[in-house]
C-alpha atoms as a PDB file:
ATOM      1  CA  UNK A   1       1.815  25.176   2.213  1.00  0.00           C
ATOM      2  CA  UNK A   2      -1.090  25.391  -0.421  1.00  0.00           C
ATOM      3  CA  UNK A   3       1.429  26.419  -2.840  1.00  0.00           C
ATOM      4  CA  UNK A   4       3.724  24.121  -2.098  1.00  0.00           C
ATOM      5  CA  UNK A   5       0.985  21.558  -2.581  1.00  0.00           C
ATOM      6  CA  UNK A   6      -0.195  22.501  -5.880  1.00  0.00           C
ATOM      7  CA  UNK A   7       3.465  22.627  -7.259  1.00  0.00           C
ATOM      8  CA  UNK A   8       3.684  18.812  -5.951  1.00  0.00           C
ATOM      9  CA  UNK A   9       0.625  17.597  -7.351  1.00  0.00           C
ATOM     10  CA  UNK A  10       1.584  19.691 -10.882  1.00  0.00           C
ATOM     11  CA  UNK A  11       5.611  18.023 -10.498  1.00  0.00           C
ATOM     12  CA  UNK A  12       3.480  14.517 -10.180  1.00  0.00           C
ATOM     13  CA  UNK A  13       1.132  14.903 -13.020  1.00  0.00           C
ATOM     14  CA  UNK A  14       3.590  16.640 -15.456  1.00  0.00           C
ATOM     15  CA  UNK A  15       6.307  12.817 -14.570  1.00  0.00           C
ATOM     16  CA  UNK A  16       3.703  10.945 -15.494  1.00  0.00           C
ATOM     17  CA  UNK A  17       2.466  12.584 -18.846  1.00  0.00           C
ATOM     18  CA  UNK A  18       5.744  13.287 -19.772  1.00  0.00           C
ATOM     19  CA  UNK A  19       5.905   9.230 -19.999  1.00  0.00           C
ATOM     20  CA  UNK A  20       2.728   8.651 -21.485  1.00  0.00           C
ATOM     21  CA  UNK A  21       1.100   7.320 -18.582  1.00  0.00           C
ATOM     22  CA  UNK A  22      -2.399   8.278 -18.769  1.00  0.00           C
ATOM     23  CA  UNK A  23      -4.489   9.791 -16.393  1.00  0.00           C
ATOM     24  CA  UNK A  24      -8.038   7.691 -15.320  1.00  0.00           C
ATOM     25  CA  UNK A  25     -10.798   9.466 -13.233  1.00  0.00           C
ATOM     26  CA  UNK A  26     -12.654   6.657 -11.335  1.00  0.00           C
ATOM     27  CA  UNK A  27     -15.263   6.915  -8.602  1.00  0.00           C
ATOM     28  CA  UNK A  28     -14.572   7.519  -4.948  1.00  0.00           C
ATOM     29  CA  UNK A  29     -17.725   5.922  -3.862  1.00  0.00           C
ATOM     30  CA  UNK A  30     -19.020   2.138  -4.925  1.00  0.00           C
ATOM     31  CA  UNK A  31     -21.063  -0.262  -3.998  1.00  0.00           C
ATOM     32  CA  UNK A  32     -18.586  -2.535  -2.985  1.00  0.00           C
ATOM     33  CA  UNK A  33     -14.895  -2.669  -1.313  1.00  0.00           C
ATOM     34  CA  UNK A  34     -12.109  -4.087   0.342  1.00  0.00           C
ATOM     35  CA  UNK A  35     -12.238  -7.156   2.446  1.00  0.00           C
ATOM     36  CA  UNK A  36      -8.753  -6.340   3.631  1.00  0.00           C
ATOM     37  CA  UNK A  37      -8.744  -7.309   7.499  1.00  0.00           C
ATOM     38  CA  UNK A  38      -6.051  -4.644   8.342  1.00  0.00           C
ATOM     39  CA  UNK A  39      -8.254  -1.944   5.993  1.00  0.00           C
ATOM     40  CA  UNK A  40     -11.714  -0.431   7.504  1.00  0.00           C
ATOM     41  CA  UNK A  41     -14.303   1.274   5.095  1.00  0.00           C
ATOM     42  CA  UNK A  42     -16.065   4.512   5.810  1.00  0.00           C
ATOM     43  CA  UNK A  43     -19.907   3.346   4.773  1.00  0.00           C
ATOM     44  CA  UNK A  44     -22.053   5.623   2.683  1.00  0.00           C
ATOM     45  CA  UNK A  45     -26.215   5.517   1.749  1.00  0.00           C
ATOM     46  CA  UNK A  46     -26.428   6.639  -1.966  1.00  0.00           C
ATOM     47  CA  UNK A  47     -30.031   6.917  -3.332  1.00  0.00           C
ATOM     48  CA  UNK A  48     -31.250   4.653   0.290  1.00  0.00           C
ATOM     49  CA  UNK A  49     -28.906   1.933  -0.889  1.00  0.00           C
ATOM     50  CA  UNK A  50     -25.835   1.027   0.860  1.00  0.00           C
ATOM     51  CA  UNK A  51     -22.152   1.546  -0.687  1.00  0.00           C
ATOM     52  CA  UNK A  52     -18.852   2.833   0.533  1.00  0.00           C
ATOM     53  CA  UNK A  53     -15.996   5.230   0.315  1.00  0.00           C
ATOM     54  CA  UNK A  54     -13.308   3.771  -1.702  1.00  0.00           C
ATOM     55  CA  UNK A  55     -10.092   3.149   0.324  1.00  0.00           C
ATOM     56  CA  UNK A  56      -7.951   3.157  -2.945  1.00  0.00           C
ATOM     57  CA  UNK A  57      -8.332   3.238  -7.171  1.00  0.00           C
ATOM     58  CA  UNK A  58      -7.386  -0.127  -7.322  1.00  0.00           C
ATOM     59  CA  UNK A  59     -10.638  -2.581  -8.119  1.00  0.00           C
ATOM     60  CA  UNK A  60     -11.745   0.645 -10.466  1.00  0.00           C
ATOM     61  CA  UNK A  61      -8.204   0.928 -12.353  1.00  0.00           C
ATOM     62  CA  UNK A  62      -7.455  -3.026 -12.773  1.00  0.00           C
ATOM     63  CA  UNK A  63     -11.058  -3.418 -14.006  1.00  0.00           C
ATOM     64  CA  UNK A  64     -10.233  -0.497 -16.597  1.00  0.00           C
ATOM     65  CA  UNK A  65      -6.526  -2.544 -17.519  1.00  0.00           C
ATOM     66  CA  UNK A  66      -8.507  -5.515 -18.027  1.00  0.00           C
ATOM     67  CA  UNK A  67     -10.346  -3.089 -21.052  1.00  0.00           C
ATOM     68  CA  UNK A  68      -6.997  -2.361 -22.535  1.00  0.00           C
ATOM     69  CA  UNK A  69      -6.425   0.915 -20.938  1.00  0.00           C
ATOM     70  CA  UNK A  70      -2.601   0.354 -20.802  1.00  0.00           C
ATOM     71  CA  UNK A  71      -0.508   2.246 -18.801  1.00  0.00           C
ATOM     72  CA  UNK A  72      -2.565   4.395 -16.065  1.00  0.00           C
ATOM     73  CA  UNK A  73      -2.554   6.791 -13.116  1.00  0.00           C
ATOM     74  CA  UNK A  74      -4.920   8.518 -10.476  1.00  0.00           C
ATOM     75  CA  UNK A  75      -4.495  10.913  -8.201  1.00  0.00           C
ATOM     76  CA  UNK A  76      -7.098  11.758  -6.042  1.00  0.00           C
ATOM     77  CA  UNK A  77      -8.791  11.328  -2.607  1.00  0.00           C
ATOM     78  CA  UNK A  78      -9.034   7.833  -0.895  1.00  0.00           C
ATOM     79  CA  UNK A  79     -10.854   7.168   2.585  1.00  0.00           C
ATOM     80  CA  UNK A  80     -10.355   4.819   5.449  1.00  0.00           C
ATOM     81  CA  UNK A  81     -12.201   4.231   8.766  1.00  0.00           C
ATOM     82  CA  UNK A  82     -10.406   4.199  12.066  1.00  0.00           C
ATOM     83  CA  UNK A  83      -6.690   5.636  10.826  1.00  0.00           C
ATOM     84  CA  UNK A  84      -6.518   9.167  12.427  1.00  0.00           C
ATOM     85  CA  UNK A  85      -2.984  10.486  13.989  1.00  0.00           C
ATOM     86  CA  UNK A  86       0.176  12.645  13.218  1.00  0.00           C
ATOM     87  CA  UNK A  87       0.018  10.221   9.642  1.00  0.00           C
ATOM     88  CA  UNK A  88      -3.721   9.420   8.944  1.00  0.00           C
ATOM     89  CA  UNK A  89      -6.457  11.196   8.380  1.00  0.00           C
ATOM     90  CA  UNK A  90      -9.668   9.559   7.342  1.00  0.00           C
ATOM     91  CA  UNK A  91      -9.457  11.168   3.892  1.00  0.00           C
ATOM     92  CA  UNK A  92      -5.841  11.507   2.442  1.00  0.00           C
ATOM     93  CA  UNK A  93      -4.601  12.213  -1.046  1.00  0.00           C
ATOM     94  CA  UNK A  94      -3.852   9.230  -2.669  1.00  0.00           C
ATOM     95  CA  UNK A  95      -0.917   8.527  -6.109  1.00  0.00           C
ATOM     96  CA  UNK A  96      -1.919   5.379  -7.900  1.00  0.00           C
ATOM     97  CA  UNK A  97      -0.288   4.008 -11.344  1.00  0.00           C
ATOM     98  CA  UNK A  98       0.435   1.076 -13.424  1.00  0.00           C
ATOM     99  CA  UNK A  99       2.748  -0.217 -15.597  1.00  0.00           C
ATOM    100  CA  UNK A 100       1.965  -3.439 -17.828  1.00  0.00           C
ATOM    101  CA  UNK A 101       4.347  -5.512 -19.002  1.00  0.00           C
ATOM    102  CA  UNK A 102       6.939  -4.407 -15.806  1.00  0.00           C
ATOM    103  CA  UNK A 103       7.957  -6.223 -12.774  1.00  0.00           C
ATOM    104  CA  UNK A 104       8.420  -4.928  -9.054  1.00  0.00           C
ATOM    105  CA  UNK A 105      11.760  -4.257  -9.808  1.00  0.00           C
ATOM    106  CA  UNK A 106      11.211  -2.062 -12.829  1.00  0.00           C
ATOM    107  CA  UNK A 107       8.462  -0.064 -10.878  1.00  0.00           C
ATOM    108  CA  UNK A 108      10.875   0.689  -8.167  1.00  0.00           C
ATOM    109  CA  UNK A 109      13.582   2.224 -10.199  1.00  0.00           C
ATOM    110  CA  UNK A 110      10.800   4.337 -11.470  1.00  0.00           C
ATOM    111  CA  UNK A 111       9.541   5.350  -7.946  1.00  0.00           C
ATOM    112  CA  UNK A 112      13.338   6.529  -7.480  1.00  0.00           C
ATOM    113  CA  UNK A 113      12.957   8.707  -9.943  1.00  0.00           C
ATOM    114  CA  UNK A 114       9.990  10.188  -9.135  1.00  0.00           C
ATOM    115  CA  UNK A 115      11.054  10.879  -5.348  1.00  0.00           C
ATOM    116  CA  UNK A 116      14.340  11.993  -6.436  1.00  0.00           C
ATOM    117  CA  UNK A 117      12.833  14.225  -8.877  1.00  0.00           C
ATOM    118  CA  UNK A 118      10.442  16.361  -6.194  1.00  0.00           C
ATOM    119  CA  UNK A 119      13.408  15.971  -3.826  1.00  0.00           C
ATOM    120  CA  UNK A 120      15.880  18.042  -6.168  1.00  0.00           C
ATOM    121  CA  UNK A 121      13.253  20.631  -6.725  1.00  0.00           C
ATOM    122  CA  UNK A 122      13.445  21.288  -2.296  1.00  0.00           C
ATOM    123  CA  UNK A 123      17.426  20.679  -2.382  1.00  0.00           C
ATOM    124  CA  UNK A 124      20.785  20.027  -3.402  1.00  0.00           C
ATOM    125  CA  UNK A 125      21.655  17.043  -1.496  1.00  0.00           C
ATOM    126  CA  UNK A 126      21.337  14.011  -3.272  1.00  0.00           C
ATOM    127  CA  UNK A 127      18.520  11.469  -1.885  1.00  0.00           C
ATOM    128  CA  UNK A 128      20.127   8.330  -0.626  1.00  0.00           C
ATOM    129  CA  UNK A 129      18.045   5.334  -2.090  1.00  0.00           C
ATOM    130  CA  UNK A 130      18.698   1.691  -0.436  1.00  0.00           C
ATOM    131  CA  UNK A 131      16.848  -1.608  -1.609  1.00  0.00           C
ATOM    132  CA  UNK A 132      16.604  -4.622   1.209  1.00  0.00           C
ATOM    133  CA  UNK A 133      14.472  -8.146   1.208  1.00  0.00           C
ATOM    134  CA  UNK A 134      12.124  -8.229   3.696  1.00  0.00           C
ATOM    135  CA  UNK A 135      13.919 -11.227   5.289  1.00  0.00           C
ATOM    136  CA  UNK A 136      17.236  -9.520   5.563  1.00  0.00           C
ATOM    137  CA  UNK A 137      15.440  -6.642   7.083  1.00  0.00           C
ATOM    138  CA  UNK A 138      13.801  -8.545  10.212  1.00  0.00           C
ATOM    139  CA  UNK A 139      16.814 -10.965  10.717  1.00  0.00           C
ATOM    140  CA  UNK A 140      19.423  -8.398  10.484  1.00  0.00           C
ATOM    141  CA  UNK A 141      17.222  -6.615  13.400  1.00  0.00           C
ATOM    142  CA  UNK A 142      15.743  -9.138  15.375  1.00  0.00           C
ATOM    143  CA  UNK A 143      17.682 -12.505  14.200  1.00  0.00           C
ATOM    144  CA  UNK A 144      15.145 -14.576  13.274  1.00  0.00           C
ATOM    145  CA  UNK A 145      13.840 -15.652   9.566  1.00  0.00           C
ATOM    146  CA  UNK A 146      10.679 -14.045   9.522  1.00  0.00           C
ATOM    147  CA  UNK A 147       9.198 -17.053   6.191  1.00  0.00           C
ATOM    148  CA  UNK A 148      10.589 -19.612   8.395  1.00  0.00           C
ATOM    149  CA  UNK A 149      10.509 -18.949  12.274  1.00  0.00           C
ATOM    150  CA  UNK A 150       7.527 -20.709  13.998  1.00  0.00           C
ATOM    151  CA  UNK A 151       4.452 -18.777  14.656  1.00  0.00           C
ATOM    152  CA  UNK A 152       4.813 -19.747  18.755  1.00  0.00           C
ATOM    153  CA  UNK A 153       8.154 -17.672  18.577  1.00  0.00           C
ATOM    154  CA  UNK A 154       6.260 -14.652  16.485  1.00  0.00           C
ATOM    155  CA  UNK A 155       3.515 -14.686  19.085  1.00  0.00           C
ATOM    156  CA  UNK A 156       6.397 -14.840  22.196  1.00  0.00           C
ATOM    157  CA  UNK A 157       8.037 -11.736  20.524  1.00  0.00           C
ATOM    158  CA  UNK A 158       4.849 -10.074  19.967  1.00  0.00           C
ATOM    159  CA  UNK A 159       3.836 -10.597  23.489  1.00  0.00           C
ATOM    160  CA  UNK A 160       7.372  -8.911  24.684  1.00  0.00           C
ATOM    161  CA  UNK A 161       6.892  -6.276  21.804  1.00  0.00           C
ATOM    162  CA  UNK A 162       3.307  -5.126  23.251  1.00  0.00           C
ATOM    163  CA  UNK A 163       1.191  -6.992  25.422  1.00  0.00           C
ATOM    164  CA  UNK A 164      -0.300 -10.449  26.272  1.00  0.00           C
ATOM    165  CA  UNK A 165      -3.374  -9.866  24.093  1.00  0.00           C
ATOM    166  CA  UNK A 166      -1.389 -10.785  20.938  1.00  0.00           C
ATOM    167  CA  UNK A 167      -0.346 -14.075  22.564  1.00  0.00           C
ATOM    168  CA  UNK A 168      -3.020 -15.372  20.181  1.00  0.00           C
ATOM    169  CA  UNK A 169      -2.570 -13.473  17.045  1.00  0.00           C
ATOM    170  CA  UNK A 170      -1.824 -14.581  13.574  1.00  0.00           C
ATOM    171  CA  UNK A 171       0.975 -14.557  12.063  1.00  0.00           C
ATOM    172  CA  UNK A 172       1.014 -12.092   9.687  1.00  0.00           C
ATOM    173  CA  UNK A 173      -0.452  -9.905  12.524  1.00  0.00           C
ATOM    174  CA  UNK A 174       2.151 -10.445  14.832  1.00  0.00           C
ATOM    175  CA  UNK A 175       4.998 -10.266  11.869  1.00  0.00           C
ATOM    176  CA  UNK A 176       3.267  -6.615  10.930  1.00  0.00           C
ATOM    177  CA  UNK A 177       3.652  -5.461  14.754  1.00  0.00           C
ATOM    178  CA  UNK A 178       7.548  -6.902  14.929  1.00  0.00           C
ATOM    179  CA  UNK A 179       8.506  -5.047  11.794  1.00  0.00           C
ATOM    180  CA  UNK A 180       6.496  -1.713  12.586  1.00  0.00           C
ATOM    181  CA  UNK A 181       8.011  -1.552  16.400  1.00  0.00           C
ATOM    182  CA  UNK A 182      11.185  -2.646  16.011  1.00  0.00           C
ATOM    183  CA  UNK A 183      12.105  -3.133  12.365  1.00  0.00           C
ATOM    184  CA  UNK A 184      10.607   0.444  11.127  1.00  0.00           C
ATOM    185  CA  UNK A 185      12.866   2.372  13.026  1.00  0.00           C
ATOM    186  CA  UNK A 186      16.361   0.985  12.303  1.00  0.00           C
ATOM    187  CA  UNK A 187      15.758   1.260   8.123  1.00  0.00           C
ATOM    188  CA  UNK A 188      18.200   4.265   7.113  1.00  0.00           C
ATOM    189  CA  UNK A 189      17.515   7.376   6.245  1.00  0.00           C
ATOM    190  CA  UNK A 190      16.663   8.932   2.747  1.00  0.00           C
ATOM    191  CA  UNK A 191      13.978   6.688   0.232  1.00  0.00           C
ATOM    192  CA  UNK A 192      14.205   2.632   1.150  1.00  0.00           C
ATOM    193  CA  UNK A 193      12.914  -0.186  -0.443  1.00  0.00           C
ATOM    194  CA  UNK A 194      11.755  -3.299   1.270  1.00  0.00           C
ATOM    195  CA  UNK A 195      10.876  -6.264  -0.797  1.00  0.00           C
ATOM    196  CA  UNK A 196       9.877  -9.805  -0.869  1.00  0.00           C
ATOM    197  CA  UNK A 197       7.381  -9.570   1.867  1.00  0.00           C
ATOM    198  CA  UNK A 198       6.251 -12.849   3.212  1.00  0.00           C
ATOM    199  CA  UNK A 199       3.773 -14.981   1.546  1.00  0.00           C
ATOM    200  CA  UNK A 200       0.893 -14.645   4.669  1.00  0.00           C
ATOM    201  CA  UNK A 201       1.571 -10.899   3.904  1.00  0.00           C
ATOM    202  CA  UNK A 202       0.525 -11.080   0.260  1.00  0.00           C
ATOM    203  CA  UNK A 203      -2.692  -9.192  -0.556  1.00  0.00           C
ATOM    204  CA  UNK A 204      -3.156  -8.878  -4.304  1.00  0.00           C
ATOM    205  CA  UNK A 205       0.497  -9.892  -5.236  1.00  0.00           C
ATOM    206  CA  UNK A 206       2.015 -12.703  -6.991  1.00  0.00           C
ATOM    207  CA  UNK A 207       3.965 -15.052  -5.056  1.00  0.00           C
ATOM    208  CA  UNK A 208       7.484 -16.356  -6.039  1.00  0.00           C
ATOM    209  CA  UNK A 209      10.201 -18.713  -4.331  1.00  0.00           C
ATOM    210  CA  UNK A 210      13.380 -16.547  -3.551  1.00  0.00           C
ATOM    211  CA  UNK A 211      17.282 -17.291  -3.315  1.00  0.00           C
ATOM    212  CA  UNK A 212      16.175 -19.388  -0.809  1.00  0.00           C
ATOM    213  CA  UNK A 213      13.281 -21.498  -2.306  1.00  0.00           C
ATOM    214  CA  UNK A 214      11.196 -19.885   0.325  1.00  0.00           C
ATOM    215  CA  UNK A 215       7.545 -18.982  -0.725  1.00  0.00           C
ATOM    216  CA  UNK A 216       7.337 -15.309  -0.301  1.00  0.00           C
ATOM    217  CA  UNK A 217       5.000 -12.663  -1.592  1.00  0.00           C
ATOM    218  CA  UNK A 218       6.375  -9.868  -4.766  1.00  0.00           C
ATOM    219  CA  UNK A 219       4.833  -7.159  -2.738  1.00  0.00           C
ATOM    220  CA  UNK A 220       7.373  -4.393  -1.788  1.00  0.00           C
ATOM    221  CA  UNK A 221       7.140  -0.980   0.725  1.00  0.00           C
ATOM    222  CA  UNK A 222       8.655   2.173   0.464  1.00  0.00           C
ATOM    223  CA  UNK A 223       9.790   4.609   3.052  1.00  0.00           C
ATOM    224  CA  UNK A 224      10.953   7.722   3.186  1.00  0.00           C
ATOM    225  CA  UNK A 225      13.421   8.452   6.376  1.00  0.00           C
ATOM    226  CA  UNK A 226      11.663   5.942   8.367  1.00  0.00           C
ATOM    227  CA  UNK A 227       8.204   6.793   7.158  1.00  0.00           C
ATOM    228  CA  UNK A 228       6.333   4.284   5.641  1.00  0.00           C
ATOM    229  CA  UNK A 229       5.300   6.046   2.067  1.00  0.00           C
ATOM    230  CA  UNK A 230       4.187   3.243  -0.352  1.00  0.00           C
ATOM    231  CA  UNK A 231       2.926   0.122  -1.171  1.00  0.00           C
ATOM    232  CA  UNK A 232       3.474  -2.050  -4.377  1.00  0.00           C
ATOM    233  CA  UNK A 233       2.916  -5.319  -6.221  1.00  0.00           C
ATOM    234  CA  UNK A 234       3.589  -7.700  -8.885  1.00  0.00           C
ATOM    235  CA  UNK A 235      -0.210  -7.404  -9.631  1.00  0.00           C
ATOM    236  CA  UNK A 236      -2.165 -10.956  -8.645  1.00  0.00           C
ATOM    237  CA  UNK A 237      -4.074 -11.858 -12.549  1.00  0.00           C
ATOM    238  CA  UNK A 238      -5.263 -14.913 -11.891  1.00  0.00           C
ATOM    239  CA  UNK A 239      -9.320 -14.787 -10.841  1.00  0.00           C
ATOM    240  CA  UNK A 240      -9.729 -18.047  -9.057  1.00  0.00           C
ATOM    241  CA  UNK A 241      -6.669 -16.953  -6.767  1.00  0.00           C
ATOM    242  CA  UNK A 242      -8.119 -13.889  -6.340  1.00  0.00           C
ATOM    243  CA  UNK A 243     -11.601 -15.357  -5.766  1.00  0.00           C
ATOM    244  CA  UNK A 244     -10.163 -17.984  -2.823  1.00  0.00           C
ATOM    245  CA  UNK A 245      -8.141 -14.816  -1.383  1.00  0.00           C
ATOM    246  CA  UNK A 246     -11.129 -12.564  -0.716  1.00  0.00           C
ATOM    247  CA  UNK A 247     -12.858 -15.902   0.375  1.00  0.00           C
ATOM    248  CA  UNK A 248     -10.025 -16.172   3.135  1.00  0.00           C
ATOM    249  CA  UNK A 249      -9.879 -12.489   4.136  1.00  0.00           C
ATOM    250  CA  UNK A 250     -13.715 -12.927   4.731  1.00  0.00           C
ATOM    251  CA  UNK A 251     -13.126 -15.642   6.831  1.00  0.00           C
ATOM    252  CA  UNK A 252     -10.951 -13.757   8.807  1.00  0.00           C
ATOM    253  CA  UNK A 253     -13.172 -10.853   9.074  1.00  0.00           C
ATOM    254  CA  UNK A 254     -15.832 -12.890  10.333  1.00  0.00           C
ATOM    255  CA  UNK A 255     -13.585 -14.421  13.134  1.00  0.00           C
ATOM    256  CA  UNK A 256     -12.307 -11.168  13.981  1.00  0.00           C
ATOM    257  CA  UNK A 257     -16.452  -9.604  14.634  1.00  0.00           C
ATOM    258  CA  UNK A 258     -15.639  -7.093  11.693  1.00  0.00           C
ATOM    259  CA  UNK A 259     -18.097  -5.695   9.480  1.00  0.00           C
ATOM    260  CA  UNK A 260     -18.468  -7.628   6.838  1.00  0.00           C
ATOM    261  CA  UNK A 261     -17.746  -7.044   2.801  1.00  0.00           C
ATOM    262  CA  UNK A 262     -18.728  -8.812  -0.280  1.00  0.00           C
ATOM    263  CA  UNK A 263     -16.191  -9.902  -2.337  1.00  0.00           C
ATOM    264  CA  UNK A 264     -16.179  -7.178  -5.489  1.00  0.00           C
ATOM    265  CA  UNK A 265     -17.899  -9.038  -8.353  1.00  0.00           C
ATOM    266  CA  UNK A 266     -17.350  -6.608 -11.134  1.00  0.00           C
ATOM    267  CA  UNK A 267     -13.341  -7.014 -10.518  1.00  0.00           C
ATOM    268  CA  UNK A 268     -13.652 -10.500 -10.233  1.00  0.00           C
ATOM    269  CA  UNK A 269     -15.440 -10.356 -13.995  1.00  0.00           C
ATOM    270  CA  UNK A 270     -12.677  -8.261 -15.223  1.00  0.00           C
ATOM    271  CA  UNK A 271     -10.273 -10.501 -13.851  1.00  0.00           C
ATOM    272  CA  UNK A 272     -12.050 -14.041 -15.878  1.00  0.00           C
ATOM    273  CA  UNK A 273     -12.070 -11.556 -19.186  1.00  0.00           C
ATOM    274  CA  UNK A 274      -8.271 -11.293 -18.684  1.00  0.00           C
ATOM    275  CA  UNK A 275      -5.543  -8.430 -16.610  1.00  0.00           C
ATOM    276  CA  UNK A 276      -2.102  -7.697 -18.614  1.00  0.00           C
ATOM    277  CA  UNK A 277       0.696  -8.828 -16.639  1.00  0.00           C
ATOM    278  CA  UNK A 278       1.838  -5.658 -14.865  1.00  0.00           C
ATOM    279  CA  UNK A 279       3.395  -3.764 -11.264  1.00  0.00           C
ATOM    280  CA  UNK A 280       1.278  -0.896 -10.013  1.00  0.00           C
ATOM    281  CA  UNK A 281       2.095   0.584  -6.834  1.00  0.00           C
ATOM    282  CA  UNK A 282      -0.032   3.372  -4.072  1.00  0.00           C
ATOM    283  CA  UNK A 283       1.601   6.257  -2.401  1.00  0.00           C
ATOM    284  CA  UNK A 284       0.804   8.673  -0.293  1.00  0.00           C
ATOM    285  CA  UNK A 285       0.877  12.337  -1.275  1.00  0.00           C
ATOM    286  CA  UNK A 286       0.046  13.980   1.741  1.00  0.00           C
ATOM    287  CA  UNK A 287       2.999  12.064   3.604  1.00  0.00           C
ATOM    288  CA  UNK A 288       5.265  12.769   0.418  1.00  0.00           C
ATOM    289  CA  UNK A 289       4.385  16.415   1.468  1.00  0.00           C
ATOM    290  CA  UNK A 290       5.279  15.755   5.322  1.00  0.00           C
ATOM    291  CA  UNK A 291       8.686  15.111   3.977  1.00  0.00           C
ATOM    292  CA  UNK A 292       9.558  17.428   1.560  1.00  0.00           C
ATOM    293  CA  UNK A 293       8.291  20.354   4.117  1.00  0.00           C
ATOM    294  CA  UNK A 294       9.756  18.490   7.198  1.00  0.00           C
ATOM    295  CA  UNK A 295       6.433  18.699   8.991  1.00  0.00           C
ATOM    296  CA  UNK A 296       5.829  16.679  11.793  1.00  0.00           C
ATOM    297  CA  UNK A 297       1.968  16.204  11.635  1.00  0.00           C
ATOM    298  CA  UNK A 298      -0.118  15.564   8.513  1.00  0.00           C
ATOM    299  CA  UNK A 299      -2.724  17.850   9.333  1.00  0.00           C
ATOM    300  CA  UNK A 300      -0.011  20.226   8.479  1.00  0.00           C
ATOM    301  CA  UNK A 301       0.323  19.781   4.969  1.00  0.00           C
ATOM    302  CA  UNK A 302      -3.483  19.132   4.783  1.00  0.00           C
ATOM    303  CA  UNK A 303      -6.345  22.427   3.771  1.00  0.00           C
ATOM    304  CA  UNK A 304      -8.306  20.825   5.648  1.00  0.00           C
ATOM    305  CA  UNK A 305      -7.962  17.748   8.191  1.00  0.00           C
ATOM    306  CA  UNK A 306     -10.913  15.936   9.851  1.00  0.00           C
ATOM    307  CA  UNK A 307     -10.240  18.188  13.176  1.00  0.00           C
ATOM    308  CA  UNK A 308     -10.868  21.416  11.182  1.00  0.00           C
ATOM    309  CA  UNK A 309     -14.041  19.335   9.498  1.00  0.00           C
END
């Protein structure tokens, strides 16, 4: 398993320089970080101050794209608080890149590569590769519109889904539970692309109208045989968006009782100086690895998980 883990992160660095995407070093530990309400923080005490564990590259890579760095990857360790099972582990391996002047759509096709390339390397089957809309994917499954269906209905679904408690959950909540329970499970098999998320759903992505002239969010998911594998935007450049979307998620963390984080200044003065239109996208190496050894556990493909810690 070590082996095979070195050859995968040698296959992933060798794709990317072979393109003349550059590799970027940035810290793992800062004093700021995500206000995500869906994403905890493992805190740290640097010096007697107070900081955290970074749960991605992101605020450190967009703030070095805002300097002109162009084209970029890391690939290194992330951390998150409270995600521990046969697919988390509080500190994971963690492929990040970016590509200016692309869309979603152009970042995709080069994820496809990439998967089909360490894919070829394990076997001679070709990898099946399917793209869907978000909206296709939930109606097709559970017959409903997920950007236009009223949140009553979500929380009614929800309810039958898992329990009474999320009779009073939000809707991007309860659409996140639908599409993991039920949704998840009937995507084929082989690498799958899910786009068009809905607009509630958006994060740091631009929003667009589709076919439809409904508002929904250029975010897009991969998976790989029904595992959820990575996560990708049309990257959000405009600050005071930005700014009133880490107001809101603070909002919501402070309804919620959650600890609460500062909005990150130092991106936020990147983003007034000016971010290059571009798609960057986060994936997960050590569930890349649970697929290409068909392990069923990610402390499998892990040295060292936080049980052996």
């Amino acid at each position: 398993m070590l082996q095979g883990r070195a050859e995968l992160l040698l296959t992933l660095r060798q794709f990317f320089f072979q393109r003349s995407v550059m590799e970027v070093d940035v810290p793992v530990m800062a004093r700021s970080s995500v206000t995500d309400i869906n994403i905890e923080s493992i805190s740290a005490k640097p010096y007697g101050g107070s900081g955290y564990l970074q749960t991605s590259p992101e605020y450190f890579m967009k703030r070095l794209l805002c300097q002109g760095a162009g084209d970029i990857f890391c690939l290194g360790k992330a951390f998150r608080d409270g995600e521990q099972g046969c697919r988390h582990n509080p500190e994971f391996s963690l492929l990040e890149w970016y590509r200016c002047g692309w869309d979603e759509h152009q970042l995709m096709d080069e994820i496809a590569e990439l998967i089909s390339l360490v894919f070829a390397a394990r076997s001679s089957q070709p990898l099946a590769i399917a793209k869907c809309t978000y909206g296709n994917c939930f109606s097709q499954t559970l017959g409903i519109d997920p950007h236009g269906v009223d949140l009553a209905e979500l929380q009614e679904k929800a309810v039958a889904a898992s329990s009474e408690s999320w009779a009073g959950e939000s809707r991007a909540n309860c659409l996140d539970l639908l599409f993991s329970l039920l949704v998840e499970p009937q995507l084929p098999l082989g690498l799958v692309f899910v786009y068009d998320y809905p607009a509630c759903q958006s994060a740091l992505a631009q929003r667009h109208n589709n076919t439809q002239g409904q508002q929904v969010s250029r975010r897009f998911e991969v998976f790989l045989n029904g595992m959820e594998l990575a996560n990708g935007y049309f990257e959000l450049t405009d600050r005071a968006e930005q700014q009133q979307r880490f107001d809101e998620d603070i909002a919501q963390r402070v309804e919620a009782g959650k600890p609460q984080i500062s909005a990150d200044r130092h991106l936020l003065a990147a983003l007034e100086y000016g971010m290059p239109s571009c798609a960057g996208v986060a994936l997960g190496v050590d569930r890349l690895l649970m697929q290409l050894e068909g392990a069923d556990s990610i402390a499998q493909v892990m040295p060292f998980s936080w049980d052996r810690c």
